[in-house]
C-alpha atoms as a PDB file:
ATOM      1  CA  UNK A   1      98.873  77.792 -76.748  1.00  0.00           C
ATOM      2  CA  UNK A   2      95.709  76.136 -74.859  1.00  0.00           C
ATOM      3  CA  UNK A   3      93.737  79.032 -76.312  1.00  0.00           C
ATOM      4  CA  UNK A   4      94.345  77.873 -79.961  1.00  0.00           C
ATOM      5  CA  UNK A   5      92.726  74.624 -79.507  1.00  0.00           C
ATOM      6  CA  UNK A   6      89.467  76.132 -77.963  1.00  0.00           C
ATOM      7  CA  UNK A   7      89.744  78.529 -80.884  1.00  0.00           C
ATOM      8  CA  UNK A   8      89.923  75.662 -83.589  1.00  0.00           C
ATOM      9  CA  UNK A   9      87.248  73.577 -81.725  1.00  0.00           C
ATOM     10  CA  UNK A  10      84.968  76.668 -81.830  1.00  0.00           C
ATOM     11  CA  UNK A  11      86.099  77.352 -85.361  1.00  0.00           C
ATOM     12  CA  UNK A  12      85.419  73.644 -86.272  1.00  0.00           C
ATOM     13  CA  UNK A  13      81.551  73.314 -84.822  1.00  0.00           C
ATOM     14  CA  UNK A  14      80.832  76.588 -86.425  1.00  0.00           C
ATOM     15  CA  UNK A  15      81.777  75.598 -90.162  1.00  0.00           C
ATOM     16  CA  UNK A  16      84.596  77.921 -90.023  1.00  0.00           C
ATOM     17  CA  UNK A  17      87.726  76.194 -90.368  1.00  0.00           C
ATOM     18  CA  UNK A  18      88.324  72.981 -92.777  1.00  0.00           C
ATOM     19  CA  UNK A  19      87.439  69.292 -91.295  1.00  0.00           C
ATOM     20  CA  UNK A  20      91.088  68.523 -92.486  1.00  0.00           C
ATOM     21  CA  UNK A  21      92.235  70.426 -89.212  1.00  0.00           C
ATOM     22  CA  UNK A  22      91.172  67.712 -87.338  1.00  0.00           C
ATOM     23  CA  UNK A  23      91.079  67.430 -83.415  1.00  0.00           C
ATOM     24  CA  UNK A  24      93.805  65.676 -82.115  1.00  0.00           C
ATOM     25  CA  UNK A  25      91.866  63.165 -78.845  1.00  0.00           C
ATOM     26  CA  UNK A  26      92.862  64.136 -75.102  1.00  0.00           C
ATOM     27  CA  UNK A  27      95.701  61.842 -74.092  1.00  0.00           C
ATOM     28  CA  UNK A  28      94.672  59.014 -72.113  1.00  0.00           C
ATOM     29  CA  UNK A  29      96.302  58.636 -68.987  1.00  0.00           C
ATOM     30  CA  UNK A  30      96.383  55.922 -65.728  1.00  0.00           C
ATOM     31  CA  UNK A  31      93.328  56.043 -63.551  1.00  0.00           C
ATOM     32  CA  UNK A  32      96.341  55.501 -60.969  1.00  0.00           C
ATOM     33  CA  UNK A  33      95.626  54.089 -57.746  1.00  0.00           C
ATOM     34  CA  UNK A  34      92.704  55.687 -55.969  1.00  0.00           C
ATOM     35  CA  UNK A  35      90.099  55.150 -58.381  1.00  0.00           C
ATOM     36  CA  UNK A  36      87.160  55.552 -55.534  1.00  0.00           C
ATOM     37  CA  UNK A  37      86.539  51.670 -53.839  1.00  0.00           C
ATOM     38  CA  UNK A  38      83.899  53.086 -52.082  1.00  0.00           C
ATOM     39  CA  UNK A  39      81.542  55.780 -53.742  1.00  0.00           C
ATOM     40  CA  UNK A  40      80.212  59.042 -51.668  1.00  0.00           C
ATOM     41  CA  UNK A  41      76.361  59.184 -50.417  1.00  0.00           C
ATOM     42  CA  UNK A  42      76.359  62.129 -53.252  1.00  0.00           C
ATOM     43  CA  UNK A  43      78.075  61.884 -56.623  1.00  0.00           C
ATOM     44  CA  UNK A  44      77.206  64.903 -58.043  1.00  0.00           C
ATOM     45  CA  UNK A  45      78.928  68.234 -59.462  1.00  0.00           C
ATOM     46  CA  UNK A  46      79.710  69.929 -56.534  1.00  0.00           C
ATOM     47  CA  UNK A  47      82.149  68.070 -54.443  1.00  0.00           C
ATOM     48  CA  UNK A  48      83.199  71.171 -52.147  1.00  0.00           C
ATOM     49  CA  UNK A  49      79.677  70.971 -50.398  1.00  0.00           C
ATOM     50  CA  UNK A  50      77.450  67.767 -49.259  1.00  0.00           C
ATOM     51  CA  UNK A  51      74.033  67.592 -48.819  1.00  0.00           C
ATOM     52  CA  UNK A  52      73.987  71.316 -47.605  1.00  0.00           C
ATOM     53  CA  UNK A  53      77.237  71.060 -44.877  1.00  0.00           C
ATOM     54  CA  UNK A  54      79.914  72.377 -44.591  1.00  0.00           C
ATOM     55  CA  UNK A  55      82.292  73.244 -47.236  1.00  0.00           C
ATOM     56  CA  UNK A  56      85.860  71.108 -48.021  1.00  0.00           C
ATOM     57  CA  UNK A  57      89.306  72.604 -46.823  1.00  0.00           C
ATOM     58  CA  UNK A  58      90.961  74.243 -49.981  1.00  0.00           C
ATOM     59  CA  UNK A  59      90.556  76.544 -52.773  1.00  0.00           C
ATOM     60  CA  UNK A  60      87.471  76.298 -54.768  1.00  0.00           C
ATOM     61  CA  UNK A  61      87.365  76.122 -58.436  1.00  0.00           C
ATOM     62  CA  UNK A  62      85.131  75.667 -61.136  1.00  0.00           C
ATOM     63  CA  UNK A  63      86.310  73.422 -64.407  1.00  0.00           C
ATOM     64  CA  UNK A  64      84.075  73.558 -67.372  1.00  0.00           C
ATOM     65  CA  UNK A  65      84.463  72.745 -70.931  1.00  0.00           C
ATOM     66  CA  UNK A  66      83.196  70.407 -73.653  1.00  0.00           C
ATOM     67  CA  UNK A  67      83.612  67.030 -75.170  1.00  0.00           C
ATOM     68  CA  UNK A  68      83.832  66.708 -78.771  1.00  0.00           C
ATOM     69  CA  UNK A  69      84.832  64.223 -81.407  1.00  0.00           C
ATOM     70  CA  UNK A  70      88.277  64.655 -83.109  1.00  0.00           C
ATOM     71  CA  UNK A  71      85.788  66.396 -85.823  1.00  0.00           C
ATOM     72  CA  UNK A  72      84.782  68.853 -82.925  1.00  0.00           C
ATOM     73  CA  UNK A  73      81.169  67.681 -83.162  1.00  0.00           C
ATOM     74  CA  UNK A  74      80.108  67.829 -79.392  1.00  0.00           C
ATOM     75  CA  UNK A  75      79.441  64.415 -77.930  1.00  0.00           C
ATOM     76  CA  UNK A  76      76.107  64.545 -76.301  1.00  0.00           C
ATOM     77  CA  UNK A  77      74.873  62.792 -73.532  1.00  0.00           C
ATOM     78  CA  UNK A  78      79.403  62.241 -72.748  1.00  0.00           C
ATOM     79  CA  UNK A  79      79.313  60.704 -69.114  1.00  0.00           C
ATOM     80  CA  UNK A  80      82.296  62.652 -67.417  1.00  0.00           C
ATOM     81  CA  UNK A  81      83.877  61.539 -64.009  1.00  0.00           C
ATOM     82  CA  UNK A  82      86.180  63.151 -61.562  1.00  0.00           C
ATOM     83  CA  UNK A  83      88.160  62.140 -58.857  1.00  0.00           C
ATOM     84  CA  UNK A  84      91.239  63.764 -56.805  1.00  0.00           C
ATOM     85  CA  UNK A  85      92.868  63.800 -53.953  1.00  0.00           C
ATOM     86  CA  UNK A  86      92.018  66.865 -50.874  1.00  0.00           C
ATOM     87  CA  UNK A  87      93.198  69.527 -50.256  1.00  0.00           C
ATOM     88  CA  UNK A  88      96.007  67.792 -48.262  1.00  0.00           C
ATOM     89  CA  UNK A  89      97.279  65.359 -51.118  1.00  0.00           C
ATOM     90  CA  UNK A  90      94.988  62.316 -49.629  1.00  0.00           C
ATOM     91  CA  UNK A  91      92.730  60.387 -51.330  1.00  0.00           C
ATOM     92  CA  UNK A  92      89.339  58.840 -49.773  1.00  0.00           C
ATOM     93  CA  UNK A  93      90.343  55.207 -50.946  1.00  0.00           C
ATOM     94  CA  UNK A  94      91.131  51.983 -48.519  1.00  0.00           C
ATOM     95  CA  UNK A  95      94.518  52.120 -49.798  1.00  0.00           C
ATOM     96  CA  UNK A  96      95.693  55.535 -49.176  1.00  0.00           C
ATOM     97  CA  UNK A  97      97.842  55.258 -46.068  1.00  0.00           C
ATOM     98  CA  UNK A  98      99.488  58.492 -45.766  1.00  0.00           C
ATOM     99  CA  UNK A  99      99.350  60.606 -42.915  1.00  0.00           C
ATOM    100  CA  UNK A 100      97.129  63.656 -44.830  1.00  0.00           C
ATOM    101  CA  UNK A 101      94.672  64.195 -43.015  1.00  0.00           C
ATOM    102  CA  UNK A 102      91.221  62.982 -44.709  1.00  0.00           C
ATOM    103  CA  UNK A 103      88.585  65.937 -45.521  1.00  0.00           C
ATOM    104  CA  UNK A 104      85.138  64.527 -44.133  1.00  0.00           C
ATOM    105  CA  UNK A 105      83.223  67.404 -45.877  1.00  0.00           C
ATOM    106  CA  UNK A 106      85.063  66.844 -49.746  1.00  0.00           C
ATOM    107  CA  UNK A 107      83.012  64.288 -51.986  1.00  0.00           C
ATOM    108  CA  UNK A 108      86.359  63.383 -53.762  1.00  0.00           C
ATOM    109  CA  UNK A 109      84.685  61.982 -56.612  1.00  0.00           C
ATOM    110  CA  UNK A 110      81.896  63.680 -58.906  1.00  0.00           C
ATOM    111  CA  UNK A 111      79.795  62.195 -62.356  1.00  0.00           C
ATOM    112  CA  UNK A 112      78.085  64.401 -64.251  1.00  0.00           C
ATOM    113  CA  UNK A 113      76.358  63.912 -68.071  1.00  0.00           C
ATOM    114  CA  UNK A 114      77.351  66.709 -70.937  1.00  0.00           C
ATOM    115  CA  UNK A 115      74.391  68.570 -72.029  1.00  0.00           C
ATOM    116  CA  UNK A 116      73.053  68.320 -76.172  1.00  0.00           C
ATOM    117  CA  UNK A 117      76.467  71.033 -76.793  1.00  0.00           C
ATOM    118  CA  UNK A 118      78.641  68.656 -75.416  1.00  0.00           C
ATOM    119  CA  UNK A 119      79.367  71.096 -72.120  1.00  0.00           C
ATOM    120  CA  UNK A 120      79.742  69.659 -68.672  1.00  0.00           C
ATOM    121  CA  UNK A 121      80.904  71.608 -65.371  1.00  0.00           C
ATOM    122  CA  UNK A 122      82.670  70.656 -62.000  1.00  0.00           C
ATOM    123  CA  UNK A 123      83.105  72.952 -58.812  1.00  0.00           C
ATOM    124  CA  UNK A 124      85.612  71.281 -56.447  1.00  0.00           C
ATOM    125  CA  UNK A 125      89.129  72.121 -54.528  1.00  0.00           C
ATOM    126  CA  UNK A 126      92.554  72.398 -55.613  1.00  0.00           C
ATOM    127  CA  UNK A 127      93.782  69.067 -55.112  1.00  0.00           C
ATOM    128  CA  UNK A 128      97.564  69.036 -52.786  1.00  0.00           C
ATOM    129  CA  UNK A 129     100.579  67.591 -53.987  1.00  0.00           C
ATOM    130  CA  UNK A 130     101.674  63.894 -52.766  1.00  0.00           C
ATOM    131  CA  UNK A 131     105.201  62.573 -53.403  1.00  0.00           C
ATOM    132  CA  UNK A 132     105.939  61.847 -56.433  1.00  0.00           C
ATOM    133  CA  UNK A 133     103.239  63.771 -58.552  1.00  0.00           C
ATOM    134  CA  UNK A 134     101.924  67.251 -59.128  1.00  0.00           C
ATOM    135  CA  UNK A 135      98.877  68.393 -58.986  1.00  0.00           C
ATOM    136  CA  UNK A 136      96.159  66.498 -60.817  1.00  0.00           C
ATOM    137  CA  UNK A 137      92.814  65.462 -61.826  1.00  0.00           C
ATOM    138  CA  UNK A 138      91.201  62.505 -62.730  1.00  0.00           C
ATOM    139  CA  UNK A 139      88.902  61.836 -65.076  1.00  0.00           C
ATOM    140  CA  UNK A 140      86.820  59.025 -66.869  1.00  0.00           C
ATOM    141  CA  UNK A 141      85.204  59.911 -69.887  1.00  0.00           C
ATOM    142  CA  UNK A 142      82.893  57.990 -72.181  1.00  0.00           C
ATOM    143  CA  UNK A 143      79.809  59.164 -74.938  1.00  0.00           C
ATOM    144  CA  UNK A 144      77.736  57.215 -77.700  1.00  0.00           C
ATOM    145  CA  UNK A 145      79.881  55.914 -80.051  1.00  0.00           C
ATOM    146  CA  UNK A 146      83.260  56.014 -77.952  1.00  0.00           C
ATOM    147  CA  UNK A 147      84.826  53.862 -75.084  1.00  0.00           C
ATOM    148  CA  UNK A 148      85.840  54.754 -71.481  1.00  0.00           C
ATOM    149  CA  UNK A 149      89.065  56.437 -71.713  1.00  0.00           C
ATOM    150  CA  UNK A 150      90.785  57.609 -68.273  1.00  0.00           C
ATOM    151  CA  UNK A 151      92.323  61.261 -68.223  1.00  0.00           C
ATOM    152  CA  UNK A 152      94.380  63.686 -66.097  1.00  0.00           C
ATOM    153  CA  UNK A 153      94.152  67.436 -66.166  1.00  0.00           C
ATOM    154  CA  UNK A 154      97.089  69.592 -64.556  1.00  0.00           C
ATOM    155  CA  UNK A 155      97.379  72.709 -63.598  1.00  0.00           C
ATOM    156  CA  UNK A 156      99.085  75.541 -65.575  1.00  0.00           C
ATOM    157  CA  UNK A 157     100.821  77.061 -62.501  1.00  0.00           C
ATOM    158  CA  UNK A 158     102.307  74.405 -60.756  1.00  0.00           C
ATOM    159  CA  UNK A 159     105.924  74.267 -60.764  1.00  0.00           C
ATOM    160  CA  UNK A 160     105.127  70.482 -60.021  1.00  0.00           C
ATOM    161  CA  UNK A 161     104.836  69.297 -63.482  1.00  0.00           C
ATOM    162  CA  UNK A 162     108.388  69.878 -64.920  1.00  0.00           C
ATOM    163  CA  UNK A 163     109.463  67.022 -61.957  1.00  0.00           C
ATOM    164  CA  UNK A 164     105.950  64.884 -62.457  1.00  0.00           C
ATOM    165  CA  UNK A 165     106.487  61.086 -64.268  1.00  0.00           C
ATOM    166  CA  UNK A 166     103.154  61.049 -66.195  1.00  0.00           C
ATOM    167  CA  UNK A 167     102.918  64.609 -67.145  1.00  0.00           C
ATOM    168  CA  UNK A 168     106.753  64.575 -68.698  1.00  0.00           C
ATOM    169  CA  UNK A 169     105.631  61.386 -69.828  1.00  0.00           C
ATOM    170  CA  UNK A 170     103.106  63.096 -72.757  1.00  0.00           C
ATOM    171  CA  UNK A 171     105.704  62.950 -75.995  1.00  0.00           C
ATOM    172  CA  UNK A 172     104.664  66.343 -77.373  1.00  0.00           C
ATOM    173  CA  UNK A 173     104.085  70.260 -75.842  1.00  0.00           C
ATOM    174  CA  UNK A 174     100.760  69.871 -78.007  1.00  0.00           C
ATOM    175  CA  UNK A 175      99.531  67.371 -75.461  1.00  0.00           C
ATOM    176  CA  UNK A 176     101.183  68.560 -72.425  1.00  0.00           C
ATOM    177  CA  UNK A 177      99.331  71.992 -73.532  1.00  0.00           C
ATOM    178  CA  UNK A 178      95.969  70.193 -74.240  1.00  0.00           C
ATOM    179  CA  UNK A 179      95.767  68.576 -70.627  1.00  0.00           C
ATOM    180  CA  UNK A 180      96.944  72.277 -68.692  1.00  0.00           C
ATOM    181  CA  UNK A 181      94.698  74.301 -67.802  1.00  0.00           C
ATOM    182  CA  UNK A 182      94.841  77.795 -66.345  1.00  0.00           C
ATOM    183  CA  UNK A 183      92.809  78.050 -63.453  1.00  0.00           C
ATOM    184  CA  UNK A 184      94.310  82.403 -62.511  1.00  0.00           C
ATOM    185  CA  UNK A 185      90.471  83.177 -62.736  1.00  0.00           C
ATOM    186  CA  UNK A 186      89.370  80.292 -60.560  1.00  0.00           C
ATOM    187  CA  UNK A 187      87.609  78.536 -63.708  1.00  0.00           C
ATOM    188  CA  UNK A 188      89.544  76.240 -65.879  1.00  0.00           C
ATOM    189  CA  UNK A 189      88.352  75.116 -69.371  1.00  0.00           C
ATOM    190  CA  UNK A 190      88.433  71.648 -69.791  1.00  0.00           C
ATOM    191  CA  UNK A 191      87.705  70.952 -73.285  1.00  0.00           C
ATOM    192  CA  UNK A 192      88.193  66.921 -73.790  1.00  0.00           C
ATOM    193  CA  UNK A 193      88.385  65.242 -77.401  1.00  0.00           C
ATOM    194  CA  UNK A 194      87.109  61.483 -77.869  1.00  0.00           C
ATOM    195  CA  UNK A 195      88.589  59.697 -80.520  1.00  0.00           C
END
C-alpha cells in the first residue's frame, strides 16, 4: 500500500529498481479557500509553538518525507508550504466565519526548504473536521526545474474521507493511497513527487 511507494522511491535513488518504474507525481489538488491572506510573525516548521509560548490546542504530530522527481531523484532546495485549519476546524483567514473558535498560539501556516536529499519536516496539530471535508492538509510545493503545484495530504484513520468531495474525487486507490498517510506513531511520511 503507501509502504510500496516509499519502497520503490528508496529502491529508485539507490540504483536498485529499473528507471522504467517510474514515479507517478503527487496529485495536485485546490489550495481551497483559506490560503493564508495574512501571514504569521513566524513561518517556520513548528507551528504548535511561537516564539517560545505556549503550545496550540490539539494533538501534535510530526510529517516528514521527501520530494523527488517522477525519476525519484530528490529535488533539492524543493520550497514546501503548509497550511490547515486548528484544532477546531477554523482557519486563521479573513474569510473564515464559522463559529470555531480561533487558536491564538497555532501558526496555521509553515514554509520550510528540503535539504540536498530532498527531505523536509513539519511538527504541527491534527487539523478538526469542518462541514463538508475531512481532515486535511495543505500544501504548496515547488523545486528547480518544476512549477508550484498545490497538494492535500489526509489522514489514514479518518472515517472522514469515504464522505469527503476532493479526496473521492482522486480517480484511482494508487492516488488516494499516495496522499494518506498514517500518522498511529504520531509521524507521518510525506513523500511528494514533482512532475
Amino acid at each position: 500500500m503507501i509502504s510500496r511507494r516509499v519502497a520503490l522511491i528508496g529502491a529508485l535513488a539507490t540504483g536498485a529498481a529499473s528507471p522504467a518504474m517510474a514515479l507517478t507525481p503527487t496529485p495536485p489538488q485546490t489550495t481551497g479557500p483559506f490560503f493564508p491572506d495574512v501571514l504569521p510573525l513566524e513561518s517556520d516548521y513548528d507551528l504548535v509553538t511561537m516564539a517560545g509560548g505556549t503550545p496550540a490546542a490539539g494533538e501534535v504530530i510530526t510529517i516528514e518525507g521527501g520530494v523527488f522527481g517522477t525519476d525519484a531523484r530528490p529535488v533539492s532546495g524543493a520550497v514546501i508550504e503548509l497550511w490547515q485549519a486548528n484544532v477546531h476546524g477554523r482557519y486563521s483567514h479573513s474569510r473564515d466565519t464559522s463559529d470555531a473558535p480561533l487558536d491564538p498560539n497555532f501558526q496555521g501556516y509553515g514554509v520550510v526548504k528540503a535539504d540536498e536529499a530532498g527531505r523536509y519536516r513539519f511538527r504541527t496539530i491534527r487539523p478538526g473536521a469542518y462541514a463538508g471535508r475531512t481532515r486535511h492538509l495543505h500544501f504548496y510545493v515547488a523545486g528547480p526545474g518544476f512549477e508550484k503545484v498545490p497538494l492535500q495530504m489526509y489522514f489514514a484513520d479518518d472515517p472522514g474521507n469515504a464522505r469527503d468531495f476532493l479526496y473521492r474525487s482522486l480517480p484511482t486507490l494508487a492516488l488516494r493511497e499516495a496522499v494518506t498517510v498514517d500518522f498511529s506513531s504520531g509521524t507521518g511520511r510525506f513523500d511528494i513527487v514533482l512532475g
